[in-house]
C-alpha atoms as a PDB file:
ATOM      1  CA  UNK A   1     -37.271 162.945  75.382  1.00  0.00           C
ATOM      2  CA  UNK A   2     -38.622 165.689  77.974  1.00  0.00           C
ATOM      3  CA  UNK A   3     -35.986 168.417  78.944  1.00  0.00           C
ATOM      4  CA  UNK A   4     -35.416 168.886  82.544  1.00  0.00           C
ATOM      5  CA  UNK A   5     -37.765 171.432  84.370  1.00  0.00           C
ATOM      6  CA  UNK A   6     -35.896 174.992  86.106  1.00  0.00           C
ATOM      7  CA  UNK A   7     -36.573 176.438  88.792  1.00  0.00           C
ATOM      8  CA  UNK A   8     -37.655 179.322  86.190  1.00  0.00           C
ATOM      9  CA  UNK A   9     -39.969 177.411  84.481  1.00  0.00           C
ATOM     10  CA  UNK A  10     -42.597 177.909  87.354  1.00  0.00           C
ATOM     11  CA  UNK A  11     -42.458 181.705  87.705  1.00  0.00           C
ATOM     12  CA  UNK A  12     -43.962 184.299  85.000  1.00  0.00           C
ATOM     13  CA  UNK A  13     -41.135 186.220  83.387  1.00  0.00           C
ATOM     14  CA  UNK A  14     -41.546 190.282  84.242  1.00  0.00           C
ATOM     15  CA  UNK A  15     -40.074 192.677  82.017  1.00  0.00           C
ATOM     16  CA  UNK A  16     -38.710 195.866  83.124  1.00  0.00           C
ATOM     17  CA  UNK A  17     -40.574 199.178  81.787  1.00  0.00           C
ATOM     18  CA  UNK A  18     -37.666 201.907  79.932  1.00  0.00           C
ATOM     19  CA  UNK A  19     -38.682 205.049  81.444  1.00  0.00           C
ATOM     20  CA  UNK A  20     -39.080 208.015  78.730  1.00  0.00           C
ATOM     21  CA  UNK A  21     -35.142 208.821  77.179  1.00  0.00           C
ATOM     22  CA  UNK A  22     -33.628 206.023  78.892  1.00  0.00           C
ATOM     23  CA  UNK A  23     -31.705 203.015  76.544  1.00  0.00           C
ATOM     24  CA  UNK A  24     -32.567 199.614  77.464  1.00  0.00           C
ATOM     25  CA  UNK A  25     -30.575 197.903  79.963  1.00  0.00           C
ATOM     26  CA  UNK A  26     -29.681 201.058  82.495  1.00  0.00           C
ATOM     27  CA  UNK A  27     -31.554 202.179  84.962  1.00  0.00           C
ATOM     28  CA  UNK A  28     -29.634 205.098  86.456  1.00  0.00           C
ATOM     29  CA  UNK A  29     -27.335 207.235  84.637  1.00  0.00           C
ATOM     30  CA  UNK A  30     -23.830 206.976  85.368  1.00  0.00           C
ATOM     31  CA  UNK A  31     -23.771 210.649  87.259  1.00  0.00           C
ATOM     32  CA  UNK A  32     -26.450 209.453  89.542  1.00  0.00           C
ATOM     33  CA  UNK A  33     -24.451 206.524  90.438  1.00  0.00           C
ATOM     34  CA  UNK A  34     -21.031 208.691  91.299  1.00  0.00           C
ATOM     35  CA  UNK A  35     -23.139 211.445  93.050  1.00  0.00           C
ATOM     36  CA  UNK A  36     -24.838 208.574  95.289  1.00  0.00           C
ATOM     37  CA  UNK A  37     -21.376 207.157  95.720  1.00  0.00           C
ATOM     38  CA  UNK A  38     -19.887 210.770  96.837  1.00  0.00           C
ATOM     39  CA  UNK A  39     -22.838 211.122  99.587  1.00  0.00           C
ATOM     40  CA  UNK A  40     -22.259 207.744 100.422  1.00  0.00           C
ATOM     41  CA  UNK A  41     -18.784 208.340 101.602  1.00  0.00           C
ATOM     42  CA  UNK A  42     -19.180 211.558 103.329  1.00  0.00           C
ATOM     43  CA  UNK A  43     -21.497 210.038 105.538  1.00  0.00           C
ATOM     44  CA  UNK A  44     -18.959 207.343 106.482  1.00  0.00           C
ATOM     45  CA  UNK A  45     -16.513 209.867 106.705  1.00  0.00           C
ATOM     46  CA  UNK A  46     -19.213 212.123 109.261  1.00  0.00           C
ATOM     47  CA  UNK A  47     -20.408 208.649 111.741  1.00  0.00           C
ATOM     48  CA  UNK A  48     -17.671 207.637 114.077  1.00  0.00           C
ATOM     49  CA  UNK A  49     -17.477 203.618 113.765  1.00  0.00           C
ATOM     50  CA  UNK A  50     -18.604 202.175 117.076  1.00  0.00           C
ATOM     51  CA  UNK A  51     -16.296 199.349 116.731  1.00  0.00           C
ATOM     52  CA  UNK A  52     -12.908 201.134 115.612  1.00  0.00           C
ATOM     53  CA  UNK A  53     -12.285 203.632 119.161  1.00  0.00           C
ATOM     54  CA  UNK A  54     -10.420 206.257 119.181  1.00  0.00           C
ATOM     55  CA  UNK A  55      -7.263 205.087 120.389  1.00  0.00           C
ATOM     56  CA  UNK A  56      -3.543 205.378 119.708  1.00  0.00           C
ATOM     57  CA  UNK A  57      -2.204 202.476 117.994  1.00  0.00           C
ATOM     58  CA  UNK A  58      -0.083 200.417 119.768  1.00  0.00           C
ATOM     59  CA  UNK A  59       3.491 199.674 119.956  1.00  0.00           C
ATOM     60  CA  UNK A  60       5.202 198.217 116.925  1.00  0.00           C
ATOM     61  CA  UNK A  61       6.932 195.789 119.332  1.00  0.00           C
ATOM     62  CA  UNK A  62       3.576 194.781 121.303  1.00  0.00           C
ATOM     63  CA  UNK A  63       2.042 193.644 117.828  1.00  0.00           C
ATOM     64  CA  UNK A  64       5.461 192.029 116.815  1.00  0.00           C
ATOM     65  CA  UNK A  65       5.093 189.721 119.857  1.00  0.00           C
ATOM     66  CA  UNK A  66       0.910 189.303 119.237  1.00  0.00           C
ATOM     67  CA  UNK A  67       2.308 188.330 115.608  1.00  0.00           C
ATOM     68  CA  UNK A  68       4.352 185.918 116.841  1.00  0.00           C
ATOM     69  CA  UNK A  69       1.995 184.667 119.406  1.00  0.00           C
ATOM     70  CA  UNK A  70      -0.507 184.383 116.664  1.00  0.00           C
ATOM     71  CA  UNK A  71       1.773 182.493 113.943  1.00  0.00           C
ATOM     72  CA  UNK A  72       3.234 179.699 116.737  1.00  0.00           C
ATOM     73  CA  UNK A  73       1.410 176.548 116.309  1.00  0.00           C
ATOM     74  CA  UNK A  74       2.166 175.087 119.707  1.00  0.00           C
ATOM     75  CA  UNK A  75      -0.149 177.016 120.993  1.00  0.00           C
ATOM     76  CA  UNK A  76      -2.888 175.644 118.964  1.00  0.00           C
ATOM     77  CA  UNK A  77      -5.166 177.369 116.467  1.00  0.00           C
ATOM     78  CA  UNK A  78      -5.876 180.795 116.739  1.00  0.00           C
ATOM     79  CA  UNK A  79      -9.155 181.020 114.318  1.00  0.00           C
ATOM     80  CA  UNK A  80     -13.005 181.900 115.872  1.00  0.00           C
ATOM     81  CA  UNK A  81     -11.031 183.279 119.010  1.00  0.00           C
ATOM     82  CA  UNK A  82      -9.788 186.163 121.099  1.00  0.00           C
ATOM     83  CA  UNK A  83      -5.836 185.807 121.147  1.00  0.00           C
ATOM     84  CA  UNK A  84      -6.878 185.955 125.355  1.00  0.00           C
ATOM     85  CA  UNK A  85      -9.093 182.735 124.630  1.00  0.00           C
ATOM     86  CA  UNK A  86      -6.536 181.179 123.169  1.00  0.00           C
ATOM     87  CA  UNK A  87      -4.102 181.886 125.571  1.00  0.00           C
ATOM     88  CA  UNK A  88      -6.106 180.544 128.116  1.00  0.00           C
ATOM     89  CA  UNK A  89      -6.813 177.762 126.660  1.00  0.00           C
ATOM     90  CA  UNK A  90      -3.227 176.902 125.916  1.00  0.00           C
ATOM     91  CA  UNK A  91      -2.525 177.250 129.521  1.00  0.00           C
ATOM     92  CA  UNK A  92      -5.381 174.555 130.816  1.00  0.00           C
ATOM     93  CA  UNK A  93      -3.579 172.293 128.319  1.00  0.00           C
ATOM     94  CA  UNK A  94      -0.187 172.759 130.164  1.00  0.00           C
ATOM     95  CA  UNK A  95       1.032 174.172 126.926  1.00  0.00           C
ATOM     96  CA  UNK A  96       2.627 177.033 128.893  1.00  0.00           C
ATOM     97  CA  UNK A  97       2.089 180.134 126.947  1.00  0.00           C
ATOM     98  CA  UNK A  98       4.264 182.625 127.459  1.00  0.00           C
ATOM     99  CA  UNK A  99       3.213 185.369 130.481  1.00  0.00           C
ATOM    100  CA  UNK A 100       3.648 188.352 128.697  1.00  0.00           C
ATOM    101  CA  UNK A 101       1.674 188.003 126.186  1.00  0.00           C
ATOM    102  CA  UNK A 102      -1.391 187.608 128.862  1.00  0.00           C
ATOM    103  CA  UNK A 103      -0.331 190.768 130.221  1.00  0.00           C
ATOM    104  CA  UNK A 104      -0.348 193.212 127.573  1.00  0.00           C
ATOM    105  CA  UNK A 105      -4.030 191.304 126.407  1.00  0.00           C
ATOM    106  CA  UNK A 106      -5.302 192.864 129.639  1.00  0.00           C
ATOM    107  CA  UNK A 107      -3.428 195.787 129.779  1.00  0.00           C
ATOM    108  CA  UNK A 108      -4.604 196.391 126.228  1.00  0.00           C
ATOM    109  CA  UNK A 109      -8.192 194.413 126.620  1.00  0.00           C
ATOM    110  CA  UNK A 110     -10.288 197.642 125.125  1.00  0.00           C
ATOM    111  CA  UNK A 111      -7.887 198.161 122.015  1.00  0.00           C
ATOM    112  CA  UNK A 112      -9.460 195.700 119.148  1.00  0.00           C
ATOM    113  CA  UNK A 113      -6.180 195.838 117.353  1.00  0.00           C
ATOM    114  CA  UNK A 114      -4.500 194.196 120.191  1.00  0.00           C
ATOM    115  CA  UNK A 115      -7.662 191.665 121.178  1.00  0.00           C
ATOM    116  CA  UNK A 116      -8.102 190.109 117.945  1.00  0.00           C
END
């Protein structure tokens, strides 16, 4: 009885080269690895994000309300949209979403915090 072909079967098996002073199975040290890790973060740390703003974060009572906006299910479902889309499309259902919470998604449309 033939055993079932691989994928791997068709493709010649490479084998790494070891470099001069270097054990099988390693390819960088370990103090290259924290030293790339270290620049790595400083340059994070030196780029502003382009999607997090500098902005103050917003009320603790305005994302208590988006919370509970977010965790009603009369409303509908909330994932793959903007809590605006969703409000919106509550109110062309005649679900009747509360006004407020429309209110502070447009006073608040640039904060992503508050959007999403």
């Amino acid at each position: 009885m033939e055993q079932p072909r691989r994928i791997t079967d068709s493709f010649p098996r490479r084998r790494r080269r070891r470099g001069p002073g270097r054990p099988p199975g390693r390819l960088k040290d370990r103090k290259d690895k924290d030293k790339d890790k270290d620049k790595d973060k400083a340059q994070l740390k030196v780029r502003d994000c382009p999607r997090c703003p500098s902005q103050p974060p917003p009320d603790p009572a305005l994302m208590e309300m988006l919370r509970r906006f977010d965790l009603s299910w009369e409303y509908g479902p909330c994932s793959g949209i903007t809590r605006l889309q969703r409000w919106e499309r509550a109110q062309e259902l005649g679900l009747s979403p509360p006004g407020p919470i429309r209110d502070a998604l447009l006073e608040h449309r640039d904060n992503p915090d508050v959007t999403y």
